[in-house]
N, C-alpha and C. Protein backbone atom coordinates (compact mmCIF):
# COMPACT_ATOMS: atom_id res chain seq x y z
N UNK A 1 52.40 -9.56 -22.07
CA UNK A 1 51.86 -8.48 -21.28
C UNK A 1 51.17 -7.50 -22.23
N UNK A 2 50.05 -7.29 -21.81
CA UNK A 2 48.82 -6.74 -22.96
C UNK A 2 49.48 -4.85 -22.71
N UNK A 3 49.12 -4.01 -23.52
CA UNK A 3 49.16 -2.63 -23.12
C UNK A 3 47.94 -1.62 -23.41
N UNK A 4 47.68 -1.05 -22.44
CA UNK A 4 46.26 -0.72 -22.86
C UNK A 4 47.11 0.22 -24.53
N UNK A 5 45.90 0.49 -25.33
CA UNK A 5 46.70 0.93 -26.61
C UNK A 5 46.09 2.72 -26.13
N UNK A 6 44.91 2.36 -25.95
CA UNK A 6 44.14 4.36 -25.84
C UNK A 6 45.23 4.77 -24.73
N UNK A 7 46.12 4.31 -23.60
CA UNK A 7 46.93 5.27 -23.31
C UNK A 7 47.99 5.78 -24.21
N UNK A 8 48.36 4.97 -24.48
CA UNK A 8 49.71 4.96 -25.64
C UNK A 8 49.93 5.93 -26.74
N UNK A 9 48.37 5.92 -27.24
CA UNK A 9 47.76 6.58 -28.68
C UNK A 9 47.78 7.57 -27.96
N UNK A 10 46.98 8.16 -27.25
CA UNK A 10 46.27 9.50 -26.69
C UNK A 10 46.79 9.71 -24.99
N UNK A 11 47.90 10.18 -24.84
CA UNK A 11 48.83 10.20 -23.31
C UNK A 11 48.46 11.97 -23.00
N UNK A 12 47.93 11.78 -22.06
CA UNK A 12 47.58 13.40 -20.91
C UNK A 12 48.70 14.43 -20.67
N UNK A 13 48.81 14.85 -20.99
CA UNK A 13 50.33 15.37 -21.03
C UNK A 13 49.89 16.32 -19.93
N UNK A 14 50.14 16.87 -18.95
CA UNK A 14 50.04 17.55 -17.79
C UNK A 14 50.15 19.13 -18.44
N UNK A 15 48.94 19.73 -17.83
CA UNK A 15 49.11 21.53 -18.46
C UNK A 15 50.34 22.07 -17.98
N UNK A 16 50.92 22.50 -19.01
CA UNK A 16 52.12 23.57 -18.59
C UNK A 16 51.69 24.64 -17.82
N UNK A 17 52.26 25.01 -16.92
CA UNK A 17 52.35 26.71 -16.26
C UNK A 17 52.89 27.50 -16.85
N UNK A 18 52.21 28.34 -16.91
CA UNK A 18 53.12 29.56 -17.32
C UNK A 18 53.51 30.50 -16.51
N UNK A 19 54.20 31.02 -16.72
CA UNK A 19 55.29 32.26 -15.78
C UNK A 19 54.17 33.36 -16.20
N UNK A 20 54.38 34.86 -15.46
CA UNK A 20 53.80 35.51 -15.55
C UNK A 20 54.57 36.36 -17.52
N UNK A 21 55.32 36.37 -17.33
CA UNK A 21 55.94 36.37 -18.43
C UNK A 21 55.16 35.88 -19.57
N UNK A 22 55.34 34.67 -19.43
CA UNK A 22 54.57 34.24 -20.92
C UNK A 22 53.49 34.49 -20.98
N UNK A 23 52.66 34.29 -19.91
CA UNK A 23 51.22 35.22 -20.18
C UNK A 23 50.91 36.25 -20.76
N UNK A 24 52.26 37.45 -20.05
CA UNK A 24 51.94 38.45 -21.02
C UNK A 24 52.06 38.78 -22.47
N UNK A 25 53.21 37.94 -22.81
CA UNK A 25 53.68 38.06 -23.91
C UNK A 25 52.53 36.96 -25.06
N UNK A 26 51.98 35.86 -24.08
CA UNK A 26 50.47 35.11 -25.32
C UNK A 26 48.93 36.27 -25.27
N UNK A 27 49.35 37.06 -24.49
CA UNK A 27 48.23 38.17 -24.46
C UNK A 27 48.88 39.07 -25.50
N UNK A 28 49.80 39.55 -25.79
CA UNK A 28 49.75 40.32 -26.84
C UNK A 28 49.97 39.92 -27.88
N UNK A 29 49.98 38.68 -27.97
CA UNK A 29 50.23 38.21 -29.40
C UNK A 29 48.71 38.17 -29.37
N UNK A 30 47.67 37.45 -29.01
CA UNK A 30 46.60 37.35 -28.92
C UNK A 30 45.75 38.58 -29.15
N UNK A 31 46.06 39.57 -28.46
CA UNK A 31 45.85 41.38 -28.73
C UNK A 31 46.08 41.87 -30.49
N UNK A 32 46.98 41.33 -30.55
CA UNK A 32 47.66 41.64 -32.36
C UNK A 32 46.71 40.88 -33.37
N UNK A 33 45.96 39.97 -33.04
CA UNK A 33 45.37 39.03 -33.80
C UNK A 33 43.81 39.32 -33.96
N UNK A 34 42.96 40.31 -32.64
CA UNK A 34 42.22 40.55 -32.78
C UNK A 34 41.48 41.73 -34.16
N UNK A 35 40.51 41.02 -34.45
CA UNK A 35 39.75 42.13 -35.64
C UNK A 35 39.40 43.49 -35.10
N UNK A 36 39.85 44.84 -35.48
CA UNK A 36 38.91 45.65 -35.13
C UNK A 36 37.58 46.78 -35.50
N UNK A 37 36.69 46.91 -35.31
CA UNK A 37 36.05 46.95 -36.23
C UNK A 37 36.55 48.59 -37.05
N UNK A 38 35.93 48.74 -38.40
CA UNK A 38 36.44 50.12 -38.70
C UNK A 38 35.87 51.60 -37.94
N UNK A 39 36.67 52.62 -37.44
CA UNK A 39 36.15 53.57 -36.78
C UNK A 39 34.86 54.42 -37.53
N UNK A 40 34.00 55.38 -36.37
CA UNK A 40 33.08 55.55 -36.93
C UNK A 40 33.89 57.19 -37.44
N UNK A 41 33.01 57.68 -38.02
CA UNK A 41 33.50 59.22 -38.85
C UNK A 41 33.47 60.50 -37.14
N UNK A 42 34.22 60.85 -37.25
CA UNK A 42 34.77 61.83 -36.34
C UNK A 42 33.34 62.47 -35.38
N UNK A 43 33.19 62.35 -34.31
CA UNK A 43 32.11 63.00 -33.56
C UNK A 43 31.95 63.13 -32.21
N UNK A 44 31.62 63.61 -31.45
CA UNK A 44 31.77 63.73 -29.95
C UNK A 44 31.52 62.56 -28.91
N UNK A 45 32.15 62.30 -28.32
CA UNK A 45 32.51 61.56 -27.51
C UNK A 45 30.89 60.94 -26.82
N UNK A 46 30.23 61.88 -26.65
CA UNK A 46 28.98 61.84 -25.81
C UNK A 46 27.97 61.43 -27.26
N UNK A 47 27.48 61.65 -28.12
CA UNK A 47 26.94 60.77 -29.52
C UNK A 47 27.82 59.18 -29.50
N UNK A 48 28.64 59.52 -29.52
CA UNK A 48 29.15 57.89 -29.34
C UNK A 48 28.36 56.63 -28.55
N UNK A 49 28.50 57.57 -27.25
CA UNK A 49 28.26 57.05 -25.89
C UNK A 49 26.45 56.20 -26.27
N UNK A 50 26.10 57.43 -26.35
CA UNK A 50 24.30 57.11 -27.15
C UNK A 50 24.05 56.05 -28.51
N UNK A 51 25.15 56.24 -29.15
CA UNK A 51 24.63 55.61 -30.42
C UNK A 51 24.86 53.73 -29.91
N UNK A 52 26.21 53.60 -28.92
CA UNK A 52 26.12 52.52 -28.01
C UNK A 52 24.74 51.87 -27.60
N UNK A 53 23.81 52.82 -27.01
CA UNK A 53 22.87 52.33 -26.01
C UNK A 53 21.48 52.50 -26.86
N UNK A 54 21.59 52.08 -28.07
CA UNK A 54 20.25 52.80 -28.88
C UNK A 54 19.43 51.18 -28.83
N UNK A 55 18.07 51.12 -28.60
CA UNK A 55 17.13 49.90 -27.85
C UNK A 55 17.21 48.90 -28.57
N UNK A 56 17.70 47.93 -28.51
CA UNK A 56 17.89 46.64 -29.52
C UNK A 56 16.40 46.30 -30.10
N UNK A 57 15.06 46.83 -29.59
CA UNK A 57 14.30 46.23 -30.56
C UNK A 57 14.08 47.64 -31.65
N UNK A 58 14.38 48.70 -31.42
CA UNK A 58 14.66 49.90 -32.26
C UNK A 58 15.50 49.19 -33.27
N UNK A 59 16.42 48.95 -32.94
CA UNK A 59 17.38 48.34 -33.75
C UNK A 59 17.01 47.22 -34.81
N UNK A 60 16.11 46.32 -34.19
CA UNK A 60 15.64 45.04 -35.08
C UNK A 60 14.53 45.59 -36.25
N UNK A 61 13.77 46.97 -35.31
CA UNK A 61 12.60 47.35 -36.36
C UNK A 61 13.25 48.07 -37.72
N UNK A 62 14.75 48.95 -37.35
CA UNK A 62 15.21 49.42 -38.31
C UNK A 62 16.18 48.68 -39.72
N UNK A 63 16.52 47.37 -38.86
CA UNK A 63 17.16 46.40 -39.90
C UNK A 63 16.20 45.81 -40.83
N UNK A 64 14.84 45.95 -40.20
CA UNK A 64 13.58 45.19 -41.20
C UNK A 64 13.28 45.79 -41.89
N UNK A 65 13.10 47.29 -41.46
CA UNK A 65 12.71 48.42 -42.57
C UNK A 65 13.89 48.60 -43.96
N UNK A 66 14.92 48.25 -43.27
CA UNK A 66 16.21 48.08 -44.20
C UNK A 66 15.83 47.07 -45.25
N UNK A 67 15.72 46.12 -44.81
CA UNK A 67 15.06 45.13 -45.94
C UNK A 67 13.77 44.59 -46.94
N UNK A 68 13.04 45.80 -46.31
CA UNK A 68 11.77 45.86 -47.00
C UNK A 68 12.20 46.99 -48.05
N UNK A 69 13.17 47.53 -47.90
CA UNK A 69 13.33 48.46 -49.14
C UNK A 69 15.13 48.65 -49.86
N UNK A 70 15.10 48.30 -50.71
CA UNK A 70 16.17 48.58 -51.61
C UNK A 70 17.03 49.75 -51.47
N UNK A 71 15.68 51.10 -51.61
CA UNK A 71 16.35 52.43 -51.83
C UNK A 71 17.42 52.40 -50.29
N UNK A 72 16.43 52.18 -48.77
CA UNK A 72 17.01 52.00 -48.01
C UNK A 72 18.80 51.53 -47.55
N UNK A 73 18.17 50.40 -48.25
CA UNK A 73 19.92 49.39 -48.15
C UNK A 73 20.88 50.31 -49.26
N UNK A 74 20.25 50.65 -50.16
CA UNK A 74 21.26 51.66 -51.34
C UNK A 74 22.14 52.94 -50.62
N UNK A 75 20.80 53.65 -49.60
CA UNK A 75 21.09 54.81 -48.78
C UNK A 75 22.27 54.50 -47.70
N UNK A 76 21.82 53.10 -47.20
CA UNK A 76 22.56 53.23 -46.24
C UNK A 76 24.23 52.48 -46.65
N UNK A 77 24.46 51.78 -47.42
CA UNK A 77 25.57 51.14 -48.15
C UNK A 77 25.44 49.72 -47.55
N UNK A 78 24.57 49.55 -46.88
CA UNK A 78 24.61 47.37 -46.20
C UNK A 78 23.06 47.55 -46.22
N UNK A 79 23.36 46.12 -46.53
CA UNK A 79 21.74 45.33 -46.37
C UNK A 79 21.62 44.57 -45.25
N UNK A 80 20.30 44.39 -45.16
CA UNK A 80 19.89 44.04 -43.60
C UNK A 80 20.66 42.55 -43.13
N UNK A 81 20.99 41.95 -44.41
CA UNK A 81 21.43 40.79 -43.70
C UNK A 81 22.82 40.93 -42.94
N UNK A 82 23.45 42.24 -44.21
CA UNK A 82 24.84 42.25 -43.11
C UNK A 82 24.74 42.92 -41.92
N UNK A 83 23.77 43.41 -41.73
CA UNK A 83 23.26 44.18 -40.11
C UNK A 83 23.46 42.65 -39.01
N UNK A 84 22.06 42.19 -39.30
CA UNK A 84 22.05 40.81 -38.78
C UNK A 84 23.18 40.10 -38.42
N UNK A 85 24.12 39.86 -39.67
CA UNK A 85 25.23 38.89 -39.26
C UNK A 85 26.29 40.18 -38.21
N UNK A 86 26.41 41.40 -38.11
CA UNK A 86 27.33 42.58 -37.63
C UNK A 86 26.58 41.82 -36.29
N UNK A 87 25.47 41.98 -36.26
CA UNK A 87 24.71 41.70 -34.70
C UNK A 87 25.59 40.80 -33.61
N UNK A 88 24.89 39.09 -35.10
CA UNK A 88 25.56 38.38 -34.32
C UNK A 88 27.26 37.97 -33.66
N UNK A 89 27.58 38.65 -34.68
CA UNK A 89 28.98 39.07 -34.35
C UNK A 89 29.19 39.64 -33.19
N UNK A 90 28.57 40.55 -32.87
CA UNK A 90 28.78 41.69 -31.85
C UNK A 90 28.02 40.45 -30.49
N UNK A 91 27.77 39.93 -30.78
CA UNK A 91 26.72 39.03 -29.55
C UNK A 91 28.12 37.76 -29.11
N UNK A 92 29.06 37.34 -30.09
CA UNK A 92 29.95 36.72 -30.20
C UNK A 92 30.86 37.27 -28.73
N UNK A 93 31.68 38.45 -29.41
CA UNK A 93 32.50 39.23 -28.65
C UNK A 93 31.91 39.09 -27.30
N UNK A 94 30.81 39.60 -27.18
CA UNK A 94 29.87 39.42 -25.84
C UNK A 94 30.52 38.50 -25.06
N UNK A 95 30.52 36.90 -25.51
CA UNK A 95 30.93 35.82 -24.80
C UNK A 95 32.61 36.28 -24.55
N UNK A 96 33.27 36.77 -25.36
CA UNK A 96 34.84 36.78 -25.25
C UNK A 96 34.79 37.78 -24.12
N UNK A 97 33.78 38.88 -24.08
CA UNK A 97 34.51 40.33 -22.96
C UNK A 97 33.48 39.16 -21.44
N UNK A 98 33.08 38.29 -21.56
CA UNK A 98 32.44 37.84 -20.36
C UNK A 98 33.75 36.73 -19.49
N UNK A 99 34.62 36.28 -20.78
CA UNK A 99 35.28 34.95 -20.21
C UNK A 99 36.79 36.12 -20.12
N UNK A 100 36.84 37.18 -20.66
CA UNK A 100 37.82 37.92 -20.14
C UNK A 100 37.57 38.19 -18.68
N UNK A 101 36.68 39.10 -18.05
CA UNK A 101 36.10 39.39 -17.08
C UNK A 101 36.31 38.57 -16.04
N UNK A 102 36.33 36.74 -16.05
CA UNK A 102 36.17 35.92 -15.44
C UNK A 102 38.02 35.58 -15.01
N UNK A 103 38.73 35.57 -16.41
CA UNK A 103 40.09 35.87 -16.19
C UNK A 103 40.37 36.70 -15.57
N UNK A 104 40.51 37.83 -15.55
CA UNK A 104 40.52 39.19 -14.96
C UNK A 104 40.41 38.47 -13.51
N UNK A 105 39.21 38.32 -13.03
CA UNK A 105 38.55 38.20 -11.79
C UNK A 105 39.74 37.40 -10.97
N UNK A 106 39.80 35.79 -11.61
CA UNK A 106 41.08 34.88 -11.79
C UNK A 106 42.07 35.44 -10.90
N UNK A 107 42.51 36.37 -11.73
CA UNK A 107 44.38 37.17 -12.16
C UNK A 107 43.94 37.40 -10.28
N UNK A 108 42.58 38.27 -10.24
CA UNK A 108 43.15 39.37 -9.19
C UNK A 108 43.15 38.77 -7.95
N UNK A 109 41.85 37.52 -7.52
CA UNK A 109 41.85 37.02 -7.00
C UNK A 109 43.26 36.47 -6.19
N UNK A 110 43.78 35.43 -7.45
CA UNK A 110 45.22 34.62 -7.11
C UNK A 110 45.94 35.66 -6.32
N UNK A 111 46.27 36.88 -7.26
CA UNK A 111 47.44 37.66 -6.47
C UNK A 111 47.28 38.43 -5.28
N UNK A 112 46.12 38.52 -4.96
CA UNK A 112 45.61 38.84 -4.04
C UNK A 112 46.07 37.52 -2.29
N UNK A 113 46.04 36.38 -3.10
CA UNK A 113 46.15 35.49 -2.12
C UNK A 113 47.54 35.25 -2.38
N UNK A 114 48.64 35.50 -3.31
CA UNK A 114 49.91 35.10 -3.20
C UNK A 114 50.41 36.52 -2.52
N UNK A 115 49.70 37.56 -2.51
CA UNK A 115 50.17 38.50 -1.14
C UNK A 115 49.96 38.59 0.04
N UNK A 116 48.69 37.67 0.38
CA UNK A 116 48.01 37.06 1.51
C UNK A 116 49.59 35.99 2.17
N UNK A 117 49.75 35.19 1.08
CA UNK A 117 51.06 34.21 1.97
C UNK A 117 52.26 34.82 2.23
N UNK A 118 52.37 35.82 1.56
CA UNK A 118 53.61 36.55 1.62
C UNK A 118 53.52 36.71 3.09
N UNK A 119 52.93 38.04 3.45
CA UNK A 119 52.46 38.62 4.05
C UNK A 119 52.21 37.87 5.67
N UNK A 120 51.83 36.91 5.81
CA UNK A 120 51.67 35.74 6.61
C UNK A 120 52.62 35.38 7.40
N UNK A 121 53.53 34.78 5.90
CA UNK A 121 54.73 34.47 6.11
C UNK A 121 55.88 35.51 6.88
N UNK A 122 55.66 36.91 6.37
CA UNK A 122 56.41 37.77 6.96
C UNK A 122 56.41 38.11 8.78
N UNK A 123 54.93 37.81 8.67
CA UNK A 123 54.23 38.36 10.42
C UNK A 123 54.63 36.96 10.99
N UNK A 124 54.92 35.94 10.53
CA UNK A 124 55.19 34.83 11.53
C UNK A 124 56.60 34.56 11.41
N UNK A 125 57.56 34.99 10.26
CA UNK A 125 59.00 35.69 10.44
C UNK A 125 59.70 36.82 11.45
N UNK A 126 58.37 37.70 11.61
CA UNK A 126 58.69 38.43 12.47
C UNK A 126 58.64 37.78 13.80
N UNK A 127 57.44 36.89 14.23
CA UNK A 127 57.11 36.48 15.25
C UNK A 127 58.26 35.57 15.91
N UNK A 128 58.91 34.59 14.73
CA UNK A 128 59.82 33.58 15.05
C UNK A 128 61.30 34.29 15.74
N UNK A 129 61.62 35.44 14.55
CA UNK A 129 62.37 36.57 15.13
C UNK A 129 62.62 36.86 16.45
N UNK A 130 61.07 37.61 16.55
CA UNK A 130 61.07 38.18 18.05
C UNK A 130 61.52 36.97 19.54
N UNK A 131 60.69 35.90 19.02
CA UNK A 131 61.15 34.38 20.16
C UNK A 131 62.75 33.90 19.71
N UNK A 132 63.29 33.99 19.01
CA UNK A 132 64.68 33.73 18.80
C UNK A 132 65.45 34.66 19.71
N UNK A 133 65.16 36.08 19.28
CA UNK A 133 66.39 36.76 19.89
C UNK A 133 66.42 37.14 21.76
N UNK A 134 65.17 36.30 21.93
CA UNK A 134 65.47 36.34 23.30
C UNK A 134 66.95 35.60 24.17
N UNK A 135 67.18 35.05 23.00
CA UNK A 135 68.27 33.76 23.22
C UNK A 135 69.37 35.09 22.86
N UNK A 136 70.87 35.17 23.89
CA UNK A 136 71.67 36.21 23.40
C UNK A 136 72.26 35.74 22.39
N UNK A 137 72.46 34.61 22.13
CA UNK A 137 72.82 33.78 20.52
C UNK A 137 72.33 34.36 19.10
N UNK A 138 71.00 34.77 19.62
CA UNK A 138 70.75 35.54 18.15
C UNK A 138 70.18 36.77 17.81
N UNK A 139 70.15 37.08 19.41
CA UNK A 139 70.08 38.60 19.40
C UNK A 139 70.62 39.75 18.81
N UNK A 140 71.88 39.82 19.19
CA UNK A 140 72.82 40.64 18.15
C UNK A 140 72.75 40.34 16.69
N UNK A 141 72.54 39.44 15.91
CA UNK A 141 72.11 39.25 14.80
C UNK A 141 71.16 39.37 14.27
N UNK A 142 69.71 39.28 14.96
CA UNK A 142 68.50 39.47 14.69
C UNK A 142 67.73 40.99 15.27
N UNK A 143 68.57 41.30 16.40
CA UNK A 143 68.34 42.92 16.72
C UNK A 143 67.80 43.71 16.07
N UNK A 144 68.53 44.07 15.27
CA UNK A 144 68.48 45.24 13.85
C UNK A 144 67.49 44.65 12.72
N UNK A 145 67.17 43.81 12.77
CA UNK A 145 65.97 43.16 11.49
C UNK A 145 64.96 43.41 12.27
N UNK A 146 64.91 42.96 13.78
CA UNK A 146 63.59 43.14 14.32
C UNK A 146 63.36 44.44 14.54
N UNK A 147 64.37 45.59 14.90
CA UNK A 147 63.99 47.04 14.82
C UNK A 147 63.58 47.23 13.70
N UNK A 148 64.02 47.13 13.16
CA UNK A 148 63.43 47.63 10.87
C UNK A 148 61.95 46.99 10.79
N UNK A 149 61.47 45.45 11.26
CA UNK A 149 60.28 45.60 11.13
C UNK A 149 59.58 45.73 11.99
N UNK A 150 59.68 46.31 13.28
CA UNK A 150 58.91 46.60 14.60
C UNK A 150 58.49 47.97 13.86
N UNK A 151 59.46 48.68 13.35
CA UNK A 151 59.10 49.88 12.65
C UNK A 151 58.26 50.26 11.44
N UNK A 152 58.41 49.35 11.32
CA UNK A 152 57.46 49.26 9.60
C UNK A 152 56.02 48.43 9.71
N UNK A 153 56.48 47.69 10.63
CA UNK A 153 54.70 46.83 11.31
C UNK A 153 53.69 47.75 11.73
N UNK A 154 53.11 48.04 10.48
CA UNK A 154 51.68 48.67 10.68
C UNK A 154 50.61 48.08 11.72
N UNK A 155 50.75 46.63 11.82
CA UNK A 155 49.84 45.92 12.83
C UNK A 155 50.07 46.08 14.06
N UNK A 156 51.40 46.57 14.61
CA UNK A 156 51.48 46.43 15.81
C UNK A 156 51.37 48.24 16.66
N UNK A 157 51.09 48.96 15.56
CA UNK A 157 50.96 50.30 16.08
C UNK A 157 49.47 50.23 16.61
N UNK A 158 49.57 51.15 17.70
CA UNK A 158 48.08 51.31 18.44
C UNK A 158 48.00 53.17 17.39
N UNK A 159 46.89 52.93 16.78
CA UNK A 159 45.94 54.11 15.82
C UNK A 159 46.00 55.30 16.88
N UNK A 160 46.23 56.39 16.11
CA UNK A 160 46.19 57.72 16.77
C UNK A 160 45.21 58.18 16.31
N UNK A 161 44.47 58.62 17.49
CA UNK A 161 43.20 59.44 17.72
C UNK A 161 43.09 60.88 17.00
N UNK A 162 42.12 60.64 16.21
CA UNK A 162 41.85 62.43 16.04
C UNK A 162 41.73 63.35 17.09
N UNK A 163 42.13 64.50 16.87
CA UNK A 163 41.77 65.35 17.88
C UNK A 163 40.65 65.45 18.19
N UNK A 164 39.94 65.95 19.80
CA UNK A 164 38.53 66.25 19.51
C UNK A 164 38.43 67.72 19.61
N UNK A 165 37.48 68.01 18.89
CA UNK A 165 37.20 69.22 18.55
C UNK A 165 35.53 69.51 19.51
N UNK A 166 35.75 70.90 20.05
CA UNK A 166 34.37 70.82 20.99
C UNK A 166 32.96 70.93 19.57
N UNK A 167 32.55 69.97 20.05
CA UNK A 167 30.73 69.99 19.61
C UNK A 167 30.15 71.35 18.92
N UNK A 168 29.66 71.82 17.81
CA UNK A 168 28.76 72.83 17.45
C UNK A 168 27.55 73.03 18.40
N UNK A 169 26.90 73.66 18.88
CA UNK A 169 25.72 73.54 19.39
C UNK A 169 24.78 73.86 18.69
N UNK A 170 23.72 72.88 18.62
CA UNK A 170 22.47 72.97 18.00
C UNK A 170 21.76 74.24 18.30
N UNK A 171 21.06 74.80 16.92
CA UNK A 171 20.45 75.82 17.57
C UNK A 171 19.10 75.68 17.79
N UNK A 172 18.57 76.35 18.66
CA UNK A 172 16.92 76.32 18.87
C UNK A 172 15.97 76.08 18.24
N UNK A 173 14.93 75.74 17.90
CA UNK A 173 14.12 75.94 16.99
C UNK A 173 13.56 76.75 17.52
N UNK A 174 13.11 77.54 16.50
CA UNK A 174 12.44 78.86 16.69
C UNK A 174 11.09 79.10 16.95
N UNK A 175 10.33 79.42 17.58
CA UNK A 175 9.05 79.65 17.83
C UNK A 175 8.47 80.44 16.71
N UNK A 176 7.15 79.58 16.34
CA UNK A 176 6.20 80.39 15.27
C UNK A 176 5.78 81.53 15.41
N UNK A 177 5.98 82.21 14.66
CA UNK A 177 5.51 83.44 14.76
C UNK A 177 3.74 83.25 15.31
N UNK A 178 3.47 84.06 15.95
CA UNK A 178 2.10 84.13 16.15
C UNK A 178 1.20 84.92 15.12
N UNK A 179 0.01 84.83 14.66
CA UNK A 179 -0.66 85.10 13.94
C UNK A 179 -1.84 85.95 14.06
């Protein structure tokens, strides 16, 4: 009896789940591992904000001017190439804060729908409830659960009306003065 060998060698091992737990805890190990870059020298919050949004081809004309001159790169303490490679770096991260974003999205989505079944589950608990205790068998037992959530069932309250308040009345428009 032949065996295939590529299963044998190379076997699929099924993705583990993780608990919410371990997630958090491979996110901060993951958090601890990240580079950050060094802070800039002390300045207002709002210069920050700007020096962020300054025009990337501003930016490309000033890394060239960087490299057409020495004194430049001397003045500024980096040369244009380490600008360049800072760039592409920074273009890197780009992809990481995009596939975070997508996680993120993920996270909120799911829990969003594992409160969706909850939730479901509860209104058709209640429902099963309410058709049970018609039976005096499980009335007295189910009584008091179904008061607690008849009371707490936001869905089954009919919305209370604002008061009405009488109307402002528009005022006239005024006739032009005559001339």
């Amino acid at each position: 009896m032949a065996t295939n060998t590529q299963e044998t060698q190379n076997p699929s091992p099924a993705t583990a789940m993780l608990s919410p737990d371990q997630v958090v805890q491979q996110l901060r190990a993951l958090r601890a591992q990240m580079p950050l870059p060094d802070a800039l020298p002390s300045m207002p919050a709002s210069r920050r904000r700007r020096l962020a949004h300054v025009n990337s081809q501003f930016i490309v004309a000033a890394i060239n001017a960087s490299g057409a001159s020495p004194a430049v790169q001397t003045a500024l303490g980096r040369t244009d190439e380490e600008l360049r490679q800072e760039i592409e770096v920074n273009d890197r991260w780009t992809a990481v804060i995009d596939e975070v974003r997508a996680l993120l999205q993920i996270l909120i989505d799911s829990n969003t729908l594992r409160r969706q079944r909850v939730g479901l589950a509860a209104l058709q608990t209640y429902g099963i409830c309410q058709e049970l205790a018609r039976d005096d068998a499980h009335a007295a037992r189910l009584g008091p659960h179904i008061g607690e959530m008849k009371k707490l069932n936001k869905f089954g309250r009919p919305r209370r009306k604002a008061p009405q308040t009488d109307p402002q009345p528009i005022p006239a428009p005024q006739a032009a003065a005559a001339s």
